[in-house]
Protein backbone atom coordinates (compact mmCIF):
# COMPACT_ATOMS: atom_id res chain seq x y z
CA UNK A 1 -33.00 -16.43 -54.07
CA UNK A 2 -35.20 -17.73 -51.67
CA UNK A 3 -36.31 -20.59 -53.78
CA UNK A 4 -32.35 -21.89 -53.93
CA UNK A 5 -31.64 -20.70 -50.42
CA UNK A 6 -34.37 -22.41 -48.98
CA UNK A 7 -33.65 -26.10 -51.26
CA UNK A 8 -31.55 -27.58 -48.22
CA UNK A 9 -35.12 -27.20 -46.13
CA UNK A 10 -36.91 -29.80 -48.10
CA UNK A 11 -34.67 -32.22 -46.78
CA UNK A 12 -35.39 -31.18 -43.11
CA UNK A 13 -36.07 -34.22 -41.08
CA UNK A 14 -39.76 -34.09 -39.24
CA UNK A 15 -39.48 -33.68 -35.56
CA UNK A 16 -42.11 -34.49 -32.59
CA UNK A 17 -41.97 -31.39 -30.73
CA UNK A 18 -45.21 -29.16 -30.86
CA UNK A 19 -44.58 -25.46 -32.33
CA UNK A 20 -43.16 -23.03 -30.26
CA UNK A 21 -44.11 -19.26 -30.25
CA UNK A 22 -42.05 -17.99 -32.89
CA UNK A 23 -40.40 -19.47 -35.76
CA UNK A 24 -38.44 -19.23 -38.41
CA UNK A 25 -37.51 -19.72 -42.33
CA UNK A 26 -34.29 -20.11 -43.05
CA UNK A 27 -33.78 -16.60 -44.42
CA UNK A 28 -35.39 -14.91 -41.80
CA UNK A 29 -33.42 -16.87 -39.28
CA UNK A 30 -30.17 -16.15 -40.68
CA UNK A 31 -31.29 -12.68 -40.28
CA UNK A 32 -32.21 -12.45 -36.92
CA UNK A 33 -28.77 -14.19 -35.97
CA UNK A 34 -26.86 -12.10 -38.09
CA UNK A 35 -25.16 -14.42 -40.46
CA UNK A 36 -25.97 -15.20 -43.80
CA UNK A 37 -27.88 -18.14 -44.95
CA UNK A 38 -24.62 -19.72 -46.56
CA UNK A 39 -23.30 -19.42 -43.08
CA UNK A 40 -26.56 -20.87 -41.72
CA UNK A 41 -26.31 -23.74 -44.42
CA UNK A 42 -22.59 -24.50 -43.15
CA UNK A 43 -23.64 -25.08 -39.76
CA UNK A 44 -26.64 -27.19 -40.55
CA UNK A 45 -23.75 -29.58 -42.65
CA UNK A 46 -21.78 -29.94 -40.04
CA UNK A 47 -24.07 -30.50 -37.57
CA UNK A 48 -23.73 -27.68 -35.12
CA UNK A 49 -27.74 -26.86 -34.70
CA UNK A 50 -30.47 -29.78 -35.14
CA UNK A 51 -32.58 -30.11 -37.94
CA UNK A 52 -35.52 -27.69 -38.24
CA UNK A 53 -39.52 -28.46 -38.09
CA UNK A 54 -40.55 -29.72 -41.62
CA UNK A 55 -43.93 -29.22 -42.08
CA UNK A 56 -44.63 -30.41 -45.91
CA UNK A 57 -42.15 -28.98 -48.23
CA UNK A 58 -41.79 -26.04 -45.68
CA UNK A 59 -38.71 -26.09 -42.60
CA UNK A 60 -39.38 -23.99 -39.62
CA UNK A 61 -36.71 -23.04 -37.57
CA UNK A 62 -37.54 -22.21 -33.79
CA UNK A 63 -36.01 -19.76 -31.02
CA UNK A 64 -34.10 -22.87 -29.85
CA UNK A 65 -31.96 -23.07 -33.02
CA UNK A 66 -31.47 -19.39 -33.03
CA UNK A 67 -29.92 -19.39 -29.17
CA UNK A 68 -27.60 -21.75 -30.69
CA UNK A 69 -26.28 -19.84 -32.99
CA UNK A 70 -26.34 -17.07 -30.55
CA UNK A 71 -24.41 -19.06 -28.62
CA UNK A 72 -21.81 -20.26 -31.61
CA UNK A 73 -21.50 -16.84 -32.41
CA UNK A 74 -20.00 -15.92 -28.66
CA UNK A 75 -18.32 -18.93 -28.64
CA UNK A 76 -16.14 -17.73 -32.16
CA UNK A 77 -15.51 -14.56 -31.02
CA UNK A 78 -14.18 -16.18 -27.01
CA UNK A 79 -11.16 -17.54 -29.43
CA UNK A 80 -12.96 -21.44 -30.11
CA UNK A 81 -12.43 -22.89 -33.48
CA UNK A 82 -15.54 -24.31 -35.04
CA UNK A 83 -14.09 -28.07 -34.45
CA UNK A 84 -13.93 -27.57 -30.81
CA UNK A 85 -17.20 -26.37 -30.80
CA UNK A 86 -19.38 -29.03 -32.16
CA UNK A 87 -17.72 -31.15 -29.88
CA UNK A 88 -18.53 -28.91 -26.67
CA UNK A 89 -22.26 -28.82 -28.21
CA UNK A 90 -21.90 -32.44 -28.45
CA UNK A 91 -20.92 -33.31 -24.42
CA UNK A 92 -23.81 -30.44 -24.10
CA UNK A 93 -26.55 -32.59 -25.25
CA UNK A 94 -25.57 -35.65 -23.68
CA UNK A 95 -25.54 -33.72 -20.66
CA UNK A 96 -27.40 -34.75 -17.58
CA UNK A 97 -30.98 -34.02 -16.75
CA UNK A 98 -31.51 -30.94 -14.05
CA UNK A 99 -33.73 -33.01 -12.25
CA UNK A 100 -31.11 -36.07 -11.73
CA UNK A 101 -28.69 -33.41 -10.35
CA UNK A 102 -30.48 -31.86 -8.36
CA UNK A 103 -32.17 -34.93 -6.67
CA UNK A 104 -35.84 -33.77 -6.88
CA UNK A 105 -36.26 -37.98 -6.81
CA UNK A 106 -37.39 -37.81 -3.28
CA UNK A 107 -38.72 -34.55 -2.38
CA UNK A 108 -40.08 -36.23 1.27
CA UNK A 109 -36.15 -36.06 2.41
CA UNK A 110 -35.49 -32.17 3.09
CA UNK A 111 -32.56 -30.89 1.58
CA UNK A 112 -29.23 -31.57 2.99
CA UNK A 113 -27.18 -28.86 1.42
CA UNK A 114 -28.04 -25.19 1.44
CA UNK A 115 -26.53 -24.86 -2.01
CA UNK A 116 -27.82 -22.59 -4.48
CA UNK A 117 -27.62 -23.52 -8.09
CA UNK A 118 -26.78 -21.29 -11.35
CA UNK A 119 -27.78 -20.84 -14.65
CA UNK A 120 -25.56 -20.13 -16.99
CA UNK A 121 -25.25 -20.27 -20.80
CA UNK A 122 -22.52 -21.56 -22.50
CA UNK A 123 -21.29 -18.53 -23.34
CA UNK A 124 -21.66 -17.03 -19.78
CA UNK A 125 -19.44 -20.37 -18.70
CA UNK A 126 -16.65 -19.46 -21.26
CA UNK A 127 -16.72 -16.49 -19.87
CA UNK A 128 -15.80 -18.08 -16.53
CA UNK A 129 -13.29 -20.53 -17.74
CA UNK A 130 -11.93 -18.82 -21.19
CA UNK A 131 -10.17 -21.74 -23.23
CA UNK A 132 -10.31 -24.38 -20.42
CA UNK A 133 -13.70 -24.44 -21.56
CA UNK A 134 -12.92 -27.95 -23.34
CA UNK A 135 -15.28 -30.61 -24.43
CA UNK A 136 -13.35 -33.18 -22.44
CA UNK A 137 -13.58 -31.07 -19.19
CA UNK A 138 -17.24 -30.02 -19.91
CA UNK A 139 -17.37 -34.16 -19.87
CA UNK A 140 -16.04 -34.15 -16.96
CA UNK A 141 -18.05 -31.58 -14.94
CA UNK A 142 -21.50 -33.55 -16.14
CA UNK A 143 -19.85 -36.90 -15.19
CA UNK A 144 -19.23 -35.32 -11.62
CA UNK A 145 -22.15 -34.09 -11.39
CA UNK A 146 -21.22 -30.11 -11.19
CA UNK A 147 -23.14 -29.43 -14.67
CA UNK A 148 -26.87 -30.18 -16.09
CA UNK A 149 -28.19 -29.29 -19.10
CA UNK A 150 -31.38 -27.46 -18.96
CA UNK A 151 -32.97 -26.28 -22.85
CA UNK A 152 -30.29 -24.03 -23.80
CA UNK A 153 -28.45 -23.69 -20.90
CA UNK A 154 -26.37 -25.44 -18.13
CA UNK A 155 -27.33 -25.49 -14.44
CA UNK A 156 -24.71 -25.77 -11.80
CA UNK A 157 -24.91 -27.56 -8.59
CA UNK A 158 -23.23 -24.48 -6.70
CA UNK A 159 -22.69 -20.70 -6.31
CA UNK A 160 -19.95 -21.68 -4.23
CA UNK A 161 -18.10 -24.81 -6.13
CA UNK A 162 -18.73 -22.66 -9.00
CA UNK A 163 -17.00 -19.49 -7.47
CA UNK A 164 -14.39 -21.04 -5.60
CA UNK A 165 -13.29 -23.21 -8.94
CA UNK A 166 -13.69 -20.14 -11.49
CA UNK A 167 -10.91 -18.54 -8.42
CA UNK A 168 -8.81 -21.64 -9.06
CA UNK A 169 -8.44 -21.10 -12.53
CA UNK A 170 -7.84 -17.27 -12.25
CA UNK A 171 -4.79 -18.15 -9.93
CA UNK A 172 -3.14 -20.33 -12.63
CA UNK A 173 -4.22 -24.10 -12.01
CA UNK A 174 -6.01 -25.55 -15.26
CA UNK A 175 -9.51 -26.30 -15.01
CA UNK A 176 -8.65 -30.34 -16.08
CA UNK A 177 -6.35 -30.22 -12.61
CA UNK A 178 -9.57 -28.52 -10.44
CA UNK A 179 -11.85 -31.10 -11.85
CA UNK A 180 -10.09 -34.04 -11.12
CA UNK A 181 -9.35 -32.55 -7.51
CA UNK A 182 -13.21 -32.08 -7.04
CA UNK A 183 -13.39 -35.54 -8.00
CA UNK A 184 -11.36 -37.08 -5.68
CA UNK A 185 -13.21 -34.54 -3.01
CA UNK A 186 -16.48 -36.21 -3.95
CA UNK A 187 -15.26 -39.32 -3.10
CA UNK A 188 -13.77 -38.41 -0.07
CA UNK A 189 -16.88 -36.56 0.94
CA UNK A 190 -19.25 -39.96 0.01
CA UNK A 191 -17.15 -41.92 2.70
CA UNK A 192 -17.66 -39.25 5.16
CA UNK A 193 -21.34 -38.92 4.54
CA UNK A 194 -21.65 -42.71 4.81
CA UNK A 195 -20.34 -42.60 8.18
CA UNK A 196 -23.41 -40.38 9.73
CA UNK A 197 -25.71 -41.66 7.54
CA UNK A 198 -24.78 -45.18 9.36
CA UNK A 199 -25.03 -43.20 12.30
CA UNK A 200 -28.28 -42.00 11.59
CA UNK A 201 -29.62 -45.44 10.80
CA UNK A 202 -28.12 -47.48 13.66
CA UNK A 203 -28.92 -45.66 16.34
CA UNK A 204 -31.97 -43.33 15.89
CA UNK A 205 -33.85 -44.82 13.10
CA UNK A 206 -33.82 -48.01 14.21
CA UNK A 207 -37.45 -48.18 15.31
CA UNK A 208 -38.65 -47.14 11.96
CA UNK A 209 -36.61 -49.65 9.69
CA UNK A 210 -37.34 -52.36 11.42
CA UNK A 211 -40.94 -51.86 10.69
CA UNK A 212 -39.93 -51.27 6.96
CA UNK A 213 -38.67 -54.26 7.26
CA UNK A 214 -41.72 -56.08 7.62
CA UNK A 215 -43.71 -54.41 4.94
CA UNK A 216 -45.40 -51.15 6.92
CA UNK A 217 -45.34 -48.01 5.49
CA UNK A 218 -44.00 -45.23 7.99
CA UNK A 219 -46.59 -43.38 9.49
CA UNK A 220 -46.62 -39.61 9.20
CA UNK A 221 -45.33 -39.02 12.71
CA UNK A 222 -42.17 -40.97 11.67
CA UNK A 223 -42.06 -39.79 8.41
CA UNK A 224 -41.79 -35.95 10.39
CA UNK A 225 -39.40 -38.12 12.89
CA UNK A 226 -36.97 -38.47 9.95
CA UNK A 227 -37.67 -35.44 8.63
CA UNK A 228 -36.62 -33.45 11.62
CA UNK A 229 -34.10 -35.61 12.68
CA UNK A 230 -31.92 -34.77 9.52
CA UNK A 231 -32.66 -31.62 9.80
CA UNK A 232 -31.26 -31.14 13.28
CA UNK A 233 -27.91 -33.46 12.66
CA UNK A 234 -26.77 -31.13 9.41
CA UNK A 235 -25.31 -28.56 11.17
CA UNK A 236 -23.50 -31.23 13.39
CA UNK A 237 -22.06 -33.37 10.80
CA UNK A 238 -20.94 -29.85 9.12
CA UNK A 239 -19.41 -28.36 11.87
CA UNK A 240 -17.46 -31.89 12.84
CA UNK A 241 -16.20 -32.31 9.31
CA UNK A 242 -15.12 -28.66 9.17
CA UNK A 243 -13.39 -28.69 12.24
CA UNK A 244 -11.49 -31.49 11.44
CA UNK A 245 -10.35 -30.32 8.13
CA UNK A 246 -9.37 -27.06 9.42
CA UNK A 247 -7.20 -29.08 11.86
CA UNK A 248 -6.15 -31.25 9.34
CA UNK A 249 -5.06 -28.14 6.81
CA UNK A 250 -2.96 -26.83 9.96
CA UNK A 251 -0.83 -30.23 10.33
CA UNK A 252 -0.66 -30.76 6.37
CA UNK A 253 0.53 -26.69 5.93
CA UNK A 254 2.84 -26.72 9.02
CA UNK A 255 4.37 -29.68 7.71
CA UNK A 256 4.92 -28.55 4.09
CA UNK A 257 6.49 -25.36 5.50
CA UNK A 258 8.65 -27.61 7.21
CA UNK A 259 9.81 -29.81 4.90
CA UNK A 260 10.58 -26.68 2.78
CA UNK A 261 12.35 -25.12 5.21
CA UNK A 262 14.62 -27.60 5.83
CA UNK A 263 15.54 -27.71 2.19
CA UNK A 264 16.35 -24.27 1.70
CA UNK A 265 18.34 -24.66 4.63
CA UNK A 266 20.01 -27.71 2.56
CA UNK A 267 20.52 -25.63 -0.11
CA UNK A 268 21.78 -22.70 1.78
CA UNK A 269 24.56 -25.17 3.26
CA UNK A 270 25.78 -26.84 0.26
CA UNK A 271 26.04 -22.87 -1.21
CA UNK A 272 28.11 -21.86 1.15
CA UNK A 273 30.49 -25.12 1.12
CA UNK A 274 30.93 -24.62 -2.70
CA UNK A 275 32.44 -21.09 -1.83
CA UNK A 276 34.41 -22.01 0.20
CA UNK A 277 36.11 -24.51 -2.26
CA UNK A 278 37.74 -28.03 -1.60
């Protein structure tokens, strides 16, 4: 059995990564993730885990390929059809790089945010979303920027994007809808952060650039100069643009009730002038 079982392996494509711990055969994998190695096969066909280690005539399967089908397996049994999944593992491994998201480019800048990011699998973020879980919006949160893919699992930028948009979706508005208002926040919130970063460099950085300007490098006192100015604007930028969007919730809300109001109050009028007949 193993011999025939085993006959797809000697067509397993080499691969550059160095051995991990523990590995598999194809059998013994199938085992471990509880399916059989027809089932195993199937998936290999259609492309739902990568190609396996070939090492001669011999393909070694690694605890990567077995957290996918870990992860396949949830993913069945969360109501996802086998289609839809190769295309979420698809937008999963073009997915962006942990490091790009969470800017670790320039580590001399101190952190702007206080946000704290989570790991997830993908079958810990079904469990968030249920069927919105969609390979177009899992697109869409790594095109925003809300998602990276780290090994077997995503990272997200948040606790509290992540929270307050798993919230959305309880209440009743699809995930799609969320997404695309996040995106429009995003832009909203890049013009407001490019009006005290222009602050910022007009009028207490000036010093500084203009000697970057002619080719010095910053010396450390105004490299701690930047450091600490950003550090003691955040909390003013934050509490300006919170303020104002509290204020500018109150106008928007009191004007919606408003408007609704008065057409109930339409309404209300034309009902009674329809009893009362011509």
């Amino acid at each position: 059995m193993a011999a025939n079982e085993n006959t797809e392996d000697e067509r397993a494509e080499p691969t550059a990564h160095p051995r991990p711990a523990r590995e598999f055969r194809m059998a013994d994998l199938a085992e471990e993730a509880g399916i059989t190695v027809r089932t195993l096969r199937f998936y290999r066909e259609r492309k739902l885990i990568p190609p396996p280690r070939r090492e001669g005539r011999i393909a070694w399967y690694n605890e990567h390929h077995l957290a996918r089908l870990r992860t396949i397996g949830a993913l069945l049994e969360r109501g996802h059809t086998l289609g839809g999944i190769a295309e979420l593992l698809s937008a999963f491994e073009s997915g962006r790089d942990v490091g790009e998201l969470l800017g670790l480019q320039n580590p001399f800048v101190p952190p702007w945010s206080e946000e704290t990011p989570v790991r997830l699998t993908p079958e810990e973020l079904a469990d968030h979303f249920s069927q919105d879980i969609t390979a177009e919006n899992l697109t869409a949160s790594l095109d925003i920027g809300y998602l990276a893919v780290d090994g077997d699992e995503f990272v997200h930028i948040s606790r509290r994007l992540l929270d307050a948009s798993t919230e959305l979706v309880h209440k009743g508005i699809p995930l799609a809808a969320v997404l695309e208002a996040g995106r429009r926040v995003r832009a909203h919130a890049d013009a407001l952060a490019d009006i005290f970063t222009t602050l910022i460099r007009t009028h207490v950085l000036t010093d500084v650039l203009e000697r970057a300007g002619t080719g010095e490098p910053p010396t450390p006192q105004e490299v701690h100069h930047i450091a600490e100015t950003i550090e003691n604007l955040r909390p003013l930028s934050k509490g300006v643009v919170e303020a104002e969007l509290s204020m500018a919730m109150d106008r928007r809300v009191r004007a919606e009730l408003a408007e609704w109001l008065r057409e109930q109050g339409e309404k209300d009028g034309q009902g009674e002038k329809d009893k009362q007949g011509p």
